[in-house]
PDB file of N, CA and C in Angstrom:
ATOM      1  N   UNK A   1     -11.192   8.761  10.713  1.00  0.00           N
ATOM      2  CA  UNK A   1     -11.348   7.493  10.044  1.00  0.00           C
ATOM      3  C   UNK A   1     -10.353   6.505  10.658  1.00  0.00           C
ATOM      4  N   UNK A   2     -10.721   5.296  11.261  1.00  0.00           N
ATOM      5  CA  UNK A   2     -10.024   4.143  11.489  1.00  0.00           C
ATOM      6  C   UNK A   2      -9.510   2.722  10.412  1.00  0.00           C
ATOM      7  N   UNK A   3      -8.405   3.404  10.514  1.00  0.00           N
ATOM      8  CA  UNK A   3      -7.812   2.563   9.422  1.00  0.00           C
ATOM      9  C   UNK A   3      -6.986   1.427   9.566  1.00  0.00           C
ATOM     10  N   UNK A   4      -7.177   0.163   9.364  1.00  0.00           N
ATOM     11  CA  UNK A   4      -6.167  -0.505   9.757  1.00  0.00           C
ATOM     12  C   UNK A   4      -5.691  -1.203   8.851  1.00  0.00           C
ATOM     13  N   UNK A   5      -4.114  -0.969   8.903  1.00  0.00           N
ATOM     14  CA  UNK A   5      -3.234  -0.942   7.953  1.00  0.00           C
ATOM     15  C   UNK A   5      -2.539  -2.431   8.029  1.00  0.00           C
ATOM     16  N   UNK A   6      -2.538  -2.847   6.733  1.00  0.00           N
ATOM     17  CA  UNK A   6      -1.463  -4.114   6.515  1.00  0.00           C
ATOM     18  C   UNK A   6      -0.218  -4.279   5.902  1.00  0.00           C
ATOM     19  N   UNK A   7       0.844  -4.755   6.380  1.00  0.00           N
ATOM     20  CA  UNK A   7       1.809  -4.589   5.764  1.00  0.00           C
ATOM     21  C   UNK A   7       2.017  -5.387   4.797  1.00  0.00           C
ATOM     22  N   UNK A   8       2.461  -5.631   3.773  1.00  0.00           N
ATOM     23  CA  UNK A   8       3.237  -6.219   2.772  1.00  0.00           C
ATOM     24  C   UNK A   8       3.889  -7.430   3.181  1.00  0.00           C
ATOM     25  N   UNK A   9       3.283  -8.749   2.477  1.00  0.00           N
ATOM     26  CA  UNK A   9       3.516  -9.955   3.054  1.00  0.00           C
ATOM     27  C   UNK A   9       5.243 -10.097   2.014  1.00  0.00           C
ATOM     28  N   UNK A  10       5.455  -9.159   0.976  1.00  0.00           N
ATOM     29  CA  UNK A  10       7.327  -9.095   0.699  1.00  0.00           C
ATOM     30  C   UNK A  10       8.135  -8.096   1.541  1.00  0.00           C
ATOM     31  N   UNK A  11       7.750  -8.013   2.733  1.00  0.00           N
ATOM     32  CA  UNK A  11       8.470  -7.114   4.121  1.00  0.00           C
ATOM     33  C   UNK A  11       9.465  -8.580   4.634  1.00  0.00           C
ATOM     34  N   UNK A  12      10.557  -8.201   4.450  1.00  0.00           N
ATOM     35  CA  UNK A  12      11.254  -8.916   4.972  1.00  0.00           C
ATOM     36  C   UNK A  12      11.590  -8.703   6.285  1.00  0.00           C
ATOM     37  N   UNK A  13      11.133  -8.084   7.236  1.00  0.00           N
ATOM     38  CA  UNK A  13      11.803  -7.611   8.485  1.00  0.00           C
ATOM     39  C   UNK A  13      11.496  -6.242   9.285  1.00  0.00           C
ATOM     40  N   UNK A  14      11.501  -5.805  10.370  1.00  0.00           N
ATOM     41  CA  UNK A  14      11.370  -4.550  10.908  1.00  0.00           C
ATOM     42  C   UNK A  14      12.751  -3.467   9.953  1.00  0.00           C
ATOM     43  N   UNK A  15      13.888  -4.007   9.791  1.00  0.00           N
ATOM     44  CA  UNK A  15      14.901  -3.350   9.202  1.00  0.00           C
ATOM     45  C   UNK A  15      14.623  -3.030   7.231  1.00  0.00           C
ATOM     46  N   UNK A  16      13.568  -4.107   6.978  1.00  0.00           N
ATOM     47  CA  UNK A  16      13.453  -3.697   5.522  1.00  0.00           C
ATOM     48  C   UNK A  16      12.835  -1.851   4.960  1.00  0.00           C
ATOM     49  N   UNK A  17      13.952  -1.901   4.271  1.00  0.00           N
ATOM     50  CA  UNK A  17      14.127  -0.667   3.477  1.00  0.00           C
ATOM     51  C   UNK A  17      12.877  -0.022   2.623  1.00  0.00           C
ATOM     52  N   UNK A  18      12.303  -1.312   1.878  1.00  0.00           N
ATOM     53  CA  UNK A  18      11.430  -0.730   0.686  1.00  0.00           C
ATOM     54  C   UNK A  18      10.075  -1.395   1.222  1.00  0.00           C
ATOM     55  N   UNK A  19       9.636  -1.072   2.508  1.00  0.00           N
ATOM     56  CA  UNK A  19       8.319  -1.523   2.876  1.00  0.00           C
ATOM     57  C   UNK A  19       6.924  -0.433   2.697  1.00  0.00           C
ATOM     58  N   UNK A  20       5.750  -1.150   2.097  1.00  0.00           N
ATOM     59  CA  UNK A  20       4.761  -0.325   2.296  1.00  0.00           C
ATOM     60  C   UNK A  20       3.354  -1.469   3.269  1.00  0.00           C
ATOM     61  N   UNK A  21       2.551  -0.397   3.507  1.00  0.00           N
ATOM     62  CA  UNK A  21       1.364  -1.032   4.285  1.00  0.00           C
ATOM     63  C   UNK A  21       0.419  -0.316   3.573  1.00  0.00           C
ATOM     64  N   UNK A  22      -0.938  -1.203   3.215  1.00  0.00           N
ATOM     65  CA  UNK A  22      -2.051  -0.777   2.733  1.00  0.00           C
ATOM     66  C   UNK A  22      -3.189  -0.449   3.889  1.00  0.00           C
ATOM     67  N   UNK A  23      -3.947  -0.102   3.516  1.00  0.00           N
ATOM     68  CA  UNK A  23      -5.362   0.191   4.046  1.00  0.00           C
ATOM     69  C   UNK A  23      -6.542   0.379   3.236  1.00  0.00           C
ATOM     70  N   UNK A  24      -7.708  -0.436   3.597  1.00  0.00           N
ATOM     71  CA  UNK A  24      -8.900   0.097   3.222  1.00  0.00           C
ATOM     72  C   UNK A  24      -9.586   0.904   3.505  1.00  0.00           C
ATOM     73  N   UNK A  25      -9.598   2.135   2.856  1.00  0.00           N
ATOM     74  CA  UNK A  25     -10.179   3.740   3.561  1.00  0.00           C
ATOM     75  C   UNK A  25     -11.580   3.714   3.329  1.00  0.00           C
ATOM     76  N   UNK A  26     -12.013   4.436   3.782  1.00  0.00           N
ATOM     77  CA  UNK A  26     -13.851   4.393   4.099  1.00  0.00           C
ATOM     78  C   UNK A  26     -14.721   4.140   3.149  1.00  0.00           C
ATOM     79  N   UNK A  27     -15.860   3.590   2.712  1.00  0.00           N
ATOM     80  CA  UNK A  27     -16.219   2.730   2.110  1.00  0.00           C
ATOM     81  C   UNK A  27     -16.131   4.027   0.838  1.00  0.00           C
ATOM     82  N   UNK A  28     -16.013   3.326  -0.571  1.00  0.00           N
ATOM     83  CA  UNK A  28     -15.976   4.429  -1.678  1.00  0.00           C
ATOM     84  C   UNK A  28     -14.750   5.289  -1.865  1.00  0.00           C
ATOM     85  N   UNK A  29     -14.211   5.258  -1.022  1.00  0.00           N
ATOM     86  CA  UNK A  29     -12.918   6.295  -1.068  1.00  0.00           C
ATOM     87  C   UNK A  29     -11.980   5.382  -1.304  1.00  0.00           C
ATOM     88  N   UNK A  30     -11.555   4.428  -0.928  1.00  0.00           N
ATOM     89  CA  UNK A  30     -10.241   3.540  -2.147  1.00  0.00           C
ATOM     90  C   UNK A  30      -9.204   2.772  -0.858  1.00  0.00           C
ATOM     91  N   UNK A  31      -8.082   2.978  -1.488  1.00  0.00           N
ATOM     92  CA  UNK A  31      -6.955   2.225  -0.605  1.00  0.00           C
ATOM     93  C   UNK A  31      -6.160   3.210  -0.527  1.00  0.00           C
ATOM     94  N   UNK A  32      -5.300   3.112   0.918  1.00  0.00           N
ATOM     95  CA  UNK A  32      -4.630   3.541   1.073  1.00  0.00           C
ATOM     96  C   UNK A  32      -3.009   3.208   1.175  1.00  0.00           C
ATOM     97  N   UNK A  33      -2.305   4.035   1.062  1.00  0.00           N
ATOM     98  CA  UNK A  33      -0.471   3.501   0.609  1.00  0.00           C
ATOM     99  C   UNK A  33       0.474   4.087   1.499  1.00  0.00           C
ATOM    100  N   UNK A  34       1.208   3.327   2.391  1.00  0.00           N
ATOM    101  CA  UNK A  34       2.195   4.611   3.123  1.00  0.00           C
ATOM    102  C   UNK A  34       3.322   3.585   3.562  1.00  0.00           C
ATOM    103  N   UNK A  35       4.336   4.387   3.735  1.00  0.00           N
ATOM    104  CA  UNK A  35       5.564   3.979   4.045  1.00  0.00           C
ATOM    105  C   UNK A  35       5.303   3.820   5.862  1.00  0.00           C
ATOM    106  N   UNK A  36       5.838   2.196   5.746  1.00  0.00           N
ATOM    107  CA  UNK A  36       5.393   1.672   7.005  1.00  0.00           C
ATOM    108  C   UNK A  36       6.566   2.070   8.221  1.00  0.00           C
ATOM    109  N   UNK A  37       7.935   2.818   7.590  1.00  0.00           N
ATOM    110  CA  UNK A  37       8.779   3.290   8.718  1.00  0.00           C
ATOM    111  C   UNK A  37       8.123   4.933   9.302  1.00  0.00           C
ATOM    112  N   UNK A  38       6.917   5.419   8.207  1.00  0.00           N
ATOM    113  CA  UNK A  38       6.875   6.589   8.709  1.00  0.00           C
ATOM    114  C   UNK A  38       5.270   6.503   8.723  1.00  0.00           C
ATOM    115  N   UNK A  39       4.670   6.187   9.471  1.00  0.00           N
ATOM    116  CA  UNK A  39       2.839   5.752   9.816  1.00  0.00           C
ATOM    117  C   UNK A  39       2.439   7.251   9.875  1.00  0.00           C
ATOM    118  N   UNK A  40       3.030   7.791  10.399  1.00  0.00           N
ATOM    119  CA  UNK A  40       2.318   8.977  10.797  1.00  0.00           C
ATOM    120  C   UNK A  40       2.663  10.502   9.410  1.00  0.00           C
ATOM    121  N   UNK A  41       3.333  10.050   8.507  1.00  0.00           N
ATOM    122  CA  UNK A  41       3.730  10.797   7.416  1.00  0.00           C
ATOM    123  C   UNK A  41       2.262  10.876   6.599  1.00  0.00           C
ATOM    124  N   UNK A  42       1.736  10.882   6.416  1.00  0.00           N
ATOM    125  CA  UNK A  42       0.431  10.555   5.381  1.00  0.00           C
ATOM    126  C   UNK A  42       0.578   9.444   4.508  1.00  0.00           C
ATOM    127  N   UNK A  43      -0.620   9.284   3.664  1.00  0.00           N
ATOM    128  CA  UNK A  43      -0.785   8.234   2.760  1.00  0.00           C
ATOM    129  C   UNK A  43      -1.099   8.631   1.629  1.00  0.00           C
ATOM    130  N   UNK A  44      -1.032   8.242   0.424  1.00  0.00           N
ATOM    131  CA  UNK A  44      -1.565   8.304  -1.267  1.00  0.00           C
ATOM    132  C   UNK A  44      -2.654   7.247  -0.903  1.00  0.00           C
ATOM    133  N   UNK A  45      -3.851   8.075  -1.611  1.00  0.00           N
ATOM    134  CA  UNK A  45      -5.012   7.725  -1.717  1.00  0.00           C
ATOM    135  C   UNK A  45      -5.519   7.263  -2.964  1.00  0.00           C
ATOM    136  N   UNK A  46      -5.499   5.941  -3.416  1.00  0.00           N
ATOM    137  CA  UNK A  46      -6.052   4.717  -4.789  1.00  0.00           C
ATOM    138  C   UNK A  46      -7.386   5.028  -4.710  1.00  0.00           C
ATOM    139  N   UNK A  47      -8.359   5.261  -5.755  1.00  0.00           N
ATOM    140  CA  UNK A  47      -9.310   4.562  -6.203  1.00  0.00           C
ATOM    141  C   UNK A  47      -9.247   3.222  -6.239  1.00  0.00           C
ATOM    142  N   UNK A  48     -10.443   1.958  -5.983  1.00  0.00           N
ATOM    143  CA  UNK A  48      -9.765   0.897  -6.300  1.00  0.00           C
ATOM    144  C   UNK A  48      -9.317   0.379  -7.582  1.00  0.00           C
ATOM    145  N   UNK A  49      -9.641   1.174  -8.666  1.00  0.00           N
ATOM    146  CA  UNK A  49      -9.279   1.005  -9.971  1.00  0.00           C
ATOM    147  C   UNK A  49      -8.073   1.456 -10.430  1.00  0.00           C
ATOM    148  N   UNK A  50      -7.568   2.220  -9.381  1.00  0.00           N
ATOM    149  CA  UNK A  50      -6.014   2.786  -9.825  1.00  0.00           C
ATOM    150  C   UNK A  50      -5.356   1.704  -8.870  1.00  0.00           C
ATOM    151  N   UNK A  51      -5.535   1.310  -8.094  1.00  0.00           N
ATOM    152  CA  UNK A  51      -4.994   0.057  -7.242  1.00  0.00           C
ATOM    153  C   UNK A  51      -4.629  -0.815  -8.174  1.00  0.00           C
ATOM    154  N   UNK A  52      -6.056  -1.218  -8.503  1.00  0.00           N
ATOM    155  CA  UNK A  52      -5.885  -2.665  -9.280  1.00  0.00           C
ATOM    156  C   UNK A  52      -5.021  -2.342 -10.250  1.00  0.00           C
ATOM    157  N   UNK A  53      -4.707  -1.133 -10.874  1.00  0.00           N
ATOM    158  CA  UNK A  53      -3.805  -1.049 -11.877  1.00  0.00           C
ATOM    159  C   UNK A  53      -2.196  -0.653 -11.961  1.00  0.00           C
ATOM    160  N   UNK A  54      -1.952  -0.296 -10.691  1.00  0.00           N
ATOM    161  CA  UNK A  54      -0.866  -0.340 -10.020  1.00  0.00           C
ATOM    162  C   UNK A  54      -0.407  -1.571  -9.879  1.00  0.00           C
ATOM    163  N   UNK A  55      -1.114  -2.276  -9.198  1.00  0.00           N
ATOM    164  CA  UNK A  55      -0.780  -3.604  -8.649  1.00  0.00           C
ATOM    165  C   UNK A  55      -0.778  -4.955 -10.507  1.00  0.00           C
ATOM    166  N   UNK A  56      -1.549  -4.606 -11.358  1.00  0.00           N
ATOM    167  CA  UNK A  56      -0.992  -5.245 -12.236  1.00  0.00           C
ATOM    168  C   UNK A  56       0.290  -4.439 -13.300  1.00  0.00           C
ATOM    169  N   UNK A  57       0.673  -3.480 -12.876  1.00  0.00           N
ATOM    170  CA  UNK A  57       1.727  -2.701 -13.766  1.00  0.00           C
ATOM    171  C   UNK A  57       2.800  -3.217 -13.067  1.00  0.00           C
ATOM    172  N   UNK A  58       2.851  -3.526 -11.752  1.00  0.00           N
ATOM    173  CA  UNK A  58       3.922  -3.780 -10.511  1.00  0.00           C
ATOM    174  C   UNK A  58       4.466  -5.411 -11.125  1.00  0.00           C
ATOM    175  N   UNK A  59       3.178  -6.068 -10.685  1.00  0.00           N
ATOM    176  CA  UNK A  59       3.305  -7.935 -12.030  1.00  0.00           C
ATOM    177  C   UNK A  59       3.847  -7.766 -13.082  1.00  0.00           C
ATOM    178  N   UNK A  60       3.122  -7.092 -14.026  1.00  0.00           N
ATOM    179  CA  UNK A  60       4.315  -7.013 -15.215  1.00  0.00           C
ATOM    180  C   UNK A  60       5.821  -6.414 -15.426  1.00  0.00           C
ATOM    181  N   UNK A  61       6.136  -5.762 -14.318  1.00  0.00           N
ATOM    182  CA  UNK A  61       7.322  -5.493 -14.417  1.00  0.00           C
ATOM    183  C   UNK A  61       8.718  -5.885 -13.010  1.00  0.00           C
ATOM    184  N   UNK A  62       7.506  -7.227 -12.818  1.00  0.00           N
ATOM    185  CA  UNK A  62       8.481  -8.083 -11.705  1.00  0.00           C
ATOM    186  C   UNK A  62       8.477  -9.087 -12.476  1.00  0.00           C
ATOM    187  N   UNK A  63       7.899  -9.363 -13.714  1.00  0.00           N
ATOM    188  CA  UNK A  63       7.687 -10.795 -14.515  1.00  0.00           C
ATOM    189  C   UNK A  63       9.352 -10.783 -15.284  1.00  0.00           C
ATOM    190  N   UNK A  64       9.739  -9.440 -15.759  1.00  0.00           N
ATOM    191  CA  UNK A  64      10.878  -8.980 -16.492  1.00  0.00           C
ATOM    192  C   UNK A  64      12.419  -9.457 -16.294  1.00  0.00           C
TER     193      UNK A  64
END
């Protein structure tokens, strides 16, 4: 599967610490999550419904 991965537009830098990159994995199978210093480590695999709910649990607790 060819995946091409995006990084996190809150990446401050090649040196940032807490970076991730997403991907859209093959159609039906979800998003993908991986630590962008280690590409070749594997990824956690989202449904897009666990995405979307990640990503609003993440909002509410950057609103804080």
């Amino acid at each position: 599967m060819n995946v091409q991965w995006r990084k996190s537009t809150h990446s401050s830098g090649v040196n940032d610490e807490d970076c991730v990159e997403l991907g859209r994995l093959a159609p039906r199978v979800g998003i993908g999550v991986r630590d962008s210093k280690d590409p070749d480590g594997g990824h956690l695999t989202l449904s897009v419904a666990e995405f979307a709910s990640l990503v609003e649990c993440v909002k509410r607790h950057s609103e804080r």
